[in-house]
Structure formats: structure tokens, C-alpha cells
C-alpha atoms as a PDB file:
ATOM      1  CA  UNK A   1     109.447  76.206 107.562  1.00  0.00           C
ATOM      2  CA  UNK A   2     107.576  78.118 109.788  1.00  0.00           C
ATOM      3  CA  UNK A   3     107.653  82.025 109.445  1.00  0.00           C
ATOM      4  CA  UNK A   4     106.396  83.926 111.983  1.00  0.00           C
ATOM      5  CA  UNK A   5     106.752  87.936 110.953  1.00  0.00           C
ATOM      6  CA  UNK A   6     108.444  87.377 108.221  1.00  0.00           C
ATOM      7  CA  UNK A   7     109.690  91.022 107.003  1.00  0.00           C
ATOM      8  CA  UNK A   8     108.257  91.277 102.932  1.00  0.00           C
ATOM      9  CA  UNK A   9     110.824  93.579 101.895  1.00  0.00           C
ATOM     10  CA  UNK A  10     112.704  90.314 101.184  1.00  0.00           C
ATOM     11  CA  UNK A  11     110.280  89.773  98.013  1.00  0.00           C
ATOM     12  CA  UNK A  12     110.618  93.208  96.966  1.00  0.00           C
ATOM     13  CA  UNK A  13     112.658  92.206  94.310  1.00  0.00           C
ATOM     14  CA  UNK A  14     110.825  89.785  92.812  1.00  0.00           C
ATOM     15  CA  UNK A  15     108.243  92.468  92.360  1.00  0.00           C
ATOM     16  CA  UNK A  16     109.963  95.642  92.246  1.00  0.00           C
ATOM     17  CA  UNK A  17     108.284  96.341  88.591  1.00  0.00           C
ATOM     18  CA  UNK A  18     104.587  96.421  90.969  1.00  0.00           C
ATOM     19  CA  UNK A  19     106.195  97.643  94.685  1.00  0.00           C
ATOM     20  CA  UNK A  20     108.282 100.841  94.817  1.00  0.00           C
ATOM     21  CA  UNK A  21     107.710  99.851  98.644  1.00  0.00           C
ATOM     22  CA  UNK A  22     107.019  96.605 101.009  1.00  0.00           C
ATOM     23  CA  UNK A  23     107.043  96.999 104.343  1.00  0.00           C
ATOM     24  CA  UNK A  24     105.000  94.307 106.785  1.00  0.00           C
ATOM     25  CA  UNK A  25     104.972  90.851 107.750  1.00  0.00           C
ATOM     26  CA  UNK A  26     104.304  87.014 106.232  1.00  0.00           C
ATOM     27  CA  UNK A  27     103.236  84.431 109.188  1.00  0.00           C
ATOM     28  CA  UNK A  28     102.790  80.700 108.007  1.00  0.00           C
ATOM     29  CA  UNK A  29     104.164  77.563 106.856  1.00  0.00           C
ATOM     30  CA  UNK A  30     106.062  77.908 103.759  1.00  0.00           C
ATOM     31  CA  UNK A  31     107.592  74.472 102.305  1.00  0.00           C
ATOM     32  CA  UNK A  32     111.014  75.082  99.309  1.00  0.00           C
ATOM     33  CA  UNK A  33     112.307  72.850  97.580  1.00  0.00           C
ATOM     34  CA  UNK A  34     114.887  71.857  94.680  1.00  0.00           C
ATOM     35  CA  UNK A  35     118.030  74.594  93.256  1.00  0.00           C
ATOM     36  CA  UNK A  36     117.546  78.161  93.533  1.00  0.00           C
ATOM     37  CA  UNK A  37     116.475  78.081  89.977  1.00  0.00           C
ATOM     38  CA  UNK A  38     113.867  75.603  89.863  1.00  0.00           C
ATOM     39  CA  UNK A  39     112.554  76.565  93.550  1.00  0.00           C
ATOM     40  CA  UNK A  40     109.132  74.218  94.125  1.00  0.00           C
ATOM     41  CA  UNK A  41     107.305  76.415  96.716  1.00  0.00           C
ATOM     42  CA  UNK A  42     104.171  75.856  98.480  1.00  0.00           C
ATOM     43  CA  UNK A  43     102.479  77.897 101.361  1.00  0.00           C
ATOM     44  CA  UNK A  44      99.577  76.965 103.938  1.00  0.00           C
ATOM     45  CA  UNK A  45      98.297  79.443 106.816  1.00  0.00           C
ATOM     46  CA  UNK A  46     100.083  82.167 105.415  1.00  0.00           C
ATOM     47  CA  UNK A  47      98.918  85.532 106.084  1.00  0.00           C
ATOM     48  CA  UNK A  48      99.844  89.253 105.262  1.00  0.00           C
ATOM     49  CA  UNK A  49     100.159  91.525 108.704  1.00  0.00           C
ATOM     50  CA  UNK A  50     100.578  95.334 109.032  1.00  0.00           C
ATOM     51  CA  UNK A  51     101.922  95.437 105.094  1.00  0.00           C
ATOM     52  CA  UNK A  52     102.582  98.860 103.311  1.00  0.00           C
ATOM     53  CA  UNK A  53     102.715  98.657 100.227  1.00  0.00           C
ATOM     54  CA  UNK A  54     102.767 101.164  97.232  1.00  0.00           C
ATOM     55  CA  UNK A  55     102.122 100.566  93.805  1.00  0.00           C
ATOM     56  CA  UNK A  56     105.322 102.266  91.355  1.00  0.00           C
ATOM     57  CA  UNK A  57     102.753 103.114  88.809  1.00  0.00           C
ATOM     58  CA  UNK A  58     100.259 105.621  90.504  1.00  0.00           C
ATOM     59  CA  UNK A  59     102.686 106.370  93.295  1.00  0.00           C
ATOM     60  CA  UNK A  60      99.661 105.674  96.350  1.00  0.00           C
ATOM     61  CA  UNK A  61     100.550 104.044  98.857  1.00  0.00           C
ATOM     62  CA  UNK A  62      98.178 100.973 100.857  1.00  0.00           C
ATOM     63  CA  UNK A  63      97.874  98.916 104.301  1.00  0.00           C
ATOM     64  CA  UNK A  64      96.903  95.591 103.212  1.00  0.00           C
ATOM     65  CA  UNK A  65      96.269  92.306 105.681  1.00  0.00           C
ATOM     66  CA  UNK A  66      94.626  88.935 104.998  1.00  0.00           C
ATOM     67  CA  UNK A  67      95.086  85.364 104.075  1.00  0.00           C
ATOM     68  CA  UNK A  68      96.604  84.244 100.982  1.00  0.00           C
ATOM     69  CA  UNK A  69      98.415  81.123  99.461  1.00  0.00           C
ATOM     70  CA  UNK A  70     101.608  80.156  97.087  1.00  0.00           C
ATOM     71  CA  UNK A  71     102.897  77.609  94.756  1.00  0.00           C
ATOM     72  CA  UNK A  72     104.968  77.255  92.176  1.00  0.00           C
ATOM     73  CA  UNK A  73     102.556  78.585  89.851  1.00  0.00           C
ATOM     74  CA  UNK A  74     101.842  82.012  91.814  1.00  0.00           C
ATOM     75  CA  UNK A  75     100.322  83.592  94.532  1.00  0.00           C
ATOM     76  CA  UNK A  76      96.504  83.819  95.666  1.00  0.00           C
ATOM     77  CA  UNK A  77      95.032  86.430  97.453  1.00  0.00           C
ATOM     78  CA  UNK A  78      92.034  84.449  99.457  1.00  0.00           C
ATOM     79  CA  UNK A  79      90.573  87.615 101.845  1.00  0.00           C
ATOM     80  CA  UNK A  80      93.265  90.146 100.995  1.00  0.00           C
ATOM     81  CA  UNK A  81      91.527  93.617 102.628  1.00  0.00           C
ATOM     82  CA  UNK A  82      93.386  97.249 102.078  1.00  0.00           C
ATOM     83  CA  UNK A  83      93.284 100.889 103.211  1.00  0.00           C
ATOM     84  CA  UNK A  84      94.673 104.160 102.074  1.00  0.00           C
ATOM     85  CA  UNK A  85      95.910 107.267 103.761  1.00  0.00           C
ATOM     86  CA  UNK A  86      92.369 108.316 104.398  1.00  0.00           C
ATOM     87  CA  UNK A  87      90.285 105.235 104.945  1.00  0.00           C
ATOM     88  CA  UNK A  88      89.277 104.373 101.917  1.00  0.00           C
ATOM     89  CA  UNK A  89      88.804 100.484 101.981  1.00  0.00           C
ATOM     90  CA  UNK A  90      89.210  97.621  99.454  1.00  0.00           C
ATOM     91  CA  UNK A  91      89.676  94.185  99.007  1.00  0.00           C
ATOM     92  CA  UNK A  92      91.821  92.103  96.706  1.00  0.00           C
ATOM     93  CA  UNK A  93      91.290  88.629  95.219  1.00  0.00           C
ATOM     94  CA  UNK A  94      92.788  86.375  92.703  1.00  0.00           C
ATOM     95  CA  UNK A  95      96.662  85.927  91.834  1.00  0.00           C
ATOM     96  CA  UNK A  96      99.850  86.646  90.449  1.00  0.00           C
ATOM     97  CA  UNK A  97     100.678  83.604  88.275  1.00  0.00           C
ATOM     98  CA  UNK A  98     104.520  83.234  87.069  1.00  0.00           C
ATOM     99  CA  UNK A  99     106.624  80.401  86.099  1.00  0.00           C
ATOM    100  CA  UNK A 100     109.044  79.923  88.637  1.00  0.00           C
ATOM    101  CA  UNK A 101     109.388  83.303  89.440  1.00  0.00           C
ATOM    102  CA  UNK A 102     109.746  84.521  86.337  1.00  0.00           C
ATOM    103  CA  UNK A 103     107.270  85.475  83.483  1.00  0.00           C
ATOM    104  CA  UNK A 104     104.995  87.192  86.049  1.00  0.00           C
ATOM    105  CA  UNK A 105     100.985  87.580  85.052  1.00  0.00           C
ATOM    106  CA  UNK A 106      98.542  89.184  86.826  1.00  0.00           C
ATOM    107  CA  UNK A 107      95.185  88.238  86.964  1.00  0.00           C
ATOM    108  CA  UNK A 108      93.596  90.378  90.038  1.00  0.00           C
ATOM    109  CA  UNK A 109      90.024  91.826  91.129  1.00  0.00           C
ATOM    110  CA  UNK A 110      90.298  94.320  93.620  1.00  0.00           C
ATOM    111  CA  UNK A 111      86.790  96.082  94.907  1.00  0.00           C
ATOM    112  CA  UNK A 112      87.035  99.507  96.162  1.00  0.00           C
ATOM    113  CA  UNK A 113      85.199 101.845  98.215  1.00  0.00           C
ATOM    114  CA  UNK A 114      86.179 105.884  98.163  1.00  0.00           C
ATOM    115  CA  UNK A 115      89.673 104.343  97.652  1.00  0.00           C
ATOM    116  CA  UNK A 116      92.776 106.976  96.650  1.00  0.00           C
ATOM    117  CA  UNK A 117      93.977 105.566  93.220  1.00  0.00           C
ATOM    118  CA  UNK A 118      96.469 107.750  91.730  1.00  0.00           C
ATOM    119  CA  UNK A 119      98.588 110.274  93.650  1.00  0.00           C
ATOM    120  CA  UNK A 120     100.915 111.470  90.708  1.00  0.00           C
ATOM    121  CA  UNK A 121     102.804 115.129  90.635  1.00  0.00           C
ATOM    122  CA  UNK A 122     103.500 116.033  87.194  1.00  0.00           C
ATOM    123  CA  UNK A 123     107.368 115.432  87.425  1.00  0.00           C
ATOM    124  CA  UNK A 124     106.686 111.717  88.250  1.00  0.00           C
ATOM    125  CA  UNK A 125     104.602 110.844  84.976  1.00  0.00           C
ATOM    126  CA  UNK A 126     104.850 111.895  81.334  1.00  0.00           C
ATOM    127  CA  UNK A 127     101.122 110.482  80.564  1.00  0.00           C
ATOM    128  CA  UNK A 128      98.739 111.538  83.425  1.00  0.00           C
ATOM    129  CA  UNK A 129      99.150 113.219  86.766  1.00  0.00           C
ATOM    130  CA  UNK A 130      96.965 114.280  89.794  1.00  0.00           C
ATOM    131  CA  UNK A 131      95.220 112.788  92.665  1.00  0.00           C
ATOM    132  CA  UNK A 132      92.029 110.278  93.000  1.00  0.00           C
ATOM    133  CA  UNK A 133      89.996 108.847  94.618  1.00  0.00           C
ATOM    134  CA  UNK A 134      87.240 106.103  93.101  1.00  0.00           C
ATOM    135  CA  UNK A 135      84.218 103.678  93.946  1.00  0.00           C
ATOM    136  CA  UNK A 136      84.004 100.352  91.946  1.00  0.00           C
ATOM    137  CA  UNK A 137      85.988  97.486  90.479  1.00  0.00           C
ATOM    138  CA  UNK A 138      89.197  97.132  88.643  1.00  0.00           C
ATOM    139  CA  UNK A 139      90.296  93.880  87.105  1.00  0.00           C
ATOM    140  CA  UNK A 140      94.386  93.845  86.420  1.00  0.00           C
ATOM    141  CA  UNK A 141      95.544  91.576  83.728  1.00  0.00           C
ATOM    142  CA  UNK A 142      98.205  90.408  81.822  1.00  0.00           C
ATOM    143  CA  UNK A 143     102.157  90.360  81.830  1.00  0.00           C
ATOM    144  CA  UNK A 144     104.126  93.000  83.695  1.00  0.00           C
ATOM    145  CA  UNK A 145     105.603  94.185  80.551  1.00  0.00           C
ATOM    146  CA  UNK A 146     101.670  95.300  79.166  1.00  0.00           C
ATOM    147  CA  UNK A 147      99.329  95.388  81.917  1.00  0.00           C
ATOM    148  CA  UNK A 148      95.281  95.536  81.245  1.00  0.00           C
ATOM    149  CA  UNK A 149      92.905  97.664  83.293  1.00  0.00           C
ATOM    150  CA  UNK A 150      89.586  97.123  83.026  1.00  0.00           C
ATOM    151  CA  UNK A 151      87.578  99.981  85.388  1.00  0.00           C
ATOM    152  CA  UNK A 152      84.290 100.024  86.369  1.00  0.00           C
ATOM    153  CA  UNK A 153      84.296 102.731  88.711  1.00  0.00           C
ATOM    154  CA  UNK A 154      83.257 106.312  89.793  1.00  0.00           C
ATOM    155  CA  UNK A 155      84.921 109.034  91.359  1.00  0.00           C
ATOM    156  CA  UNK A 156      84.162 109.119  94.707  1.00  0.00           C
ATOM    157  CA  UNK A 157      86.033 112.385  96.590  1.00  0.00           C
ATOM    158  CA  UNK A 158      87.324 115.511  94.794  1.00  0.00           C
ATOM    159  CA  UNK A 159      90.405 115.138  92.595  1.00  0.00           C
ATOM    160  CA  UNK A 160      91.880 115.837  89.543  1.00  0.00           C
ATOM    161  CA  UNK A 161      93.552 114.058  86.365  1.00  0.00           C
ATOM    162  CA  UNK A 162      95.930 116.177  84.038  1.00  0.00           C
ATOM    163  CA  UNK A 163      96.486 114.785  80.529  1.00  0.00           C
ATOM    164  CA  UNK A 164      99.099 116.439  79.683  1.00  0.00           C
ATOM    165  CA  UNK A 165      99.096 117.389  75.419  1.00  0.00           C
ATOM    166  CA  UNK A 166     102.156 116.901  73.277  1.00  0.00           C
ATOM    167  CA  UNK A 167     103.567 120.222  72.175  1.00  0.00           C
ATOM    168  CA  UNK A 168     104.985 119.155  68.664  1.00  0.00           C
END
């Protein structure tokens, strides 16, 4: 099938443990095939348009447009560039791998430039809070259920990071 603008929020679910938000658009040709529970997928020409997108675990929210590609296996981010609130610029490559939809493992390399990376109050997170903004790379790996974060990066614009201590 051919999708022209198609509206992501129809994925959300899929990966509503990553997105607490997906707004935008998938153009391409998108080929299904078999029962709902053994869906073969492939994709070709598919791109991302005017997406918003923000990550449930540091609350920030990102623009994000580029080329990408799906199977059954996962998806690939080929030339996957994003923004933040304040023009801080990235770009994402590499994939989310899963088995049929399910199982889901990331394996991701996103490159950032004075990029907003967490935008936490303290009422939305027991482990860290506060608001920055970073230089560098991040590598996100792993299964949804124990994500690994490997950071090579600076901070790039004023912030701040509360750890908050355990009182007992």
C-alpha cells in the first residue's frame, strides 16, 4: 500500500513504553502480509514528516524527519535528523529490532549538538529531575524492560540535575 501522510499516532501503541506522544506523518510504500499475529511487514520510500515526538522517560519533547525502513525484524532509521524546543539538532541512526512486534530491542546512535535531554520536574521522577541540555553521542541498547545508555557527552547550555537522597 501506498501511504501518503500517514498520521503515527496509529503506532503509538506499539511504542507507548518509548512515546508518551506521536504526532506527524509516514509517506511510502508499506507491503503486510499474513494474520494479525504473524504480520510480515516490509517498507520502501518511507519517510518520517513534521513528527513530534517525546520520549516518556526524560519528558522532552523532539521534531524528527528523515528516511527510514521496516521489516519484520524492526525498524531502521537511515538519515533520521531531530530538533528540540530551542534548536538544538541531532540525528538518529540504527533500529528498533523486535520479533513481530513484540520483544522490542533497541539498538540506536543518536549524535547531538546543544540538544535538550532531560526536562524532568521533581513530581514526574523519583530518581533524577531538572533540565539539560548536552553535546555528544548516546548509544541506546537493549530490551525495553532494561535499557543501556552509554553517554559520551558534555553539557552544552546551563541546566541542572537533582539527585534526589533517600531519607531512611
Amino acid at each position: 500500500a501506498r501511504l501518503d501522510q500517514l498520521n503515527i499516532g496509529y503506532v503509538q501503541p506499539v511504542l507507548h513504553d518509548v512515546f508518551s506522544k506521536m504526532e506527524g506523518t509516514i509517506s511510502g510504500d508499506i507491503f503486510v502480509d499474513g494474520p494479525l499475529d504473524n504480520l510480515e511487514i516490509s517498507s520502501s520510500n518511507t519517510r518520517l514528516d513534521n513528527a513530534e515526538l517525546t520520549i516518556d522517560y526524560t519528558k522532552v519533547p523532539y521534531k524528527a524527519e528523515g528516511t527510514f525502513h521496516i521489516d519484520s525484524q524492526g525498524a531502521y532509521f537511515d538519515d533520521i535528523k531531530i530538533k528540540d524546543r530551542y534548536d538544538g539538532t541531532g540525528e538518529v541512526h540504527g533500529s528498533i529490532n523486535w520479533d513481530h512486534f513484540r520483544d522490542m530491542f533497541f539498538d540506536l546512535s543518536i549524535k547531538v549538538a546543544n540538544m535538550e535531554c532531560v526536562a524532568l520536574s521533581e513530581k514526574q521522577a523519583d530518581v533524577f529531575y531538572g533540565n539539560l541540555f548536552a553535546t555528544g553521542n548516546l548509544g541506546i541498547s537493549g530490551p525495553t524492560s532494561s535499557l543501556m545508555m552509554n553517554v559520551d557527552a558534555v553539557t552544552s547550555k546551563p541546566g541542572q540535575l537533582h539527585i534526589p537522597l533517600s531519607s531512611a
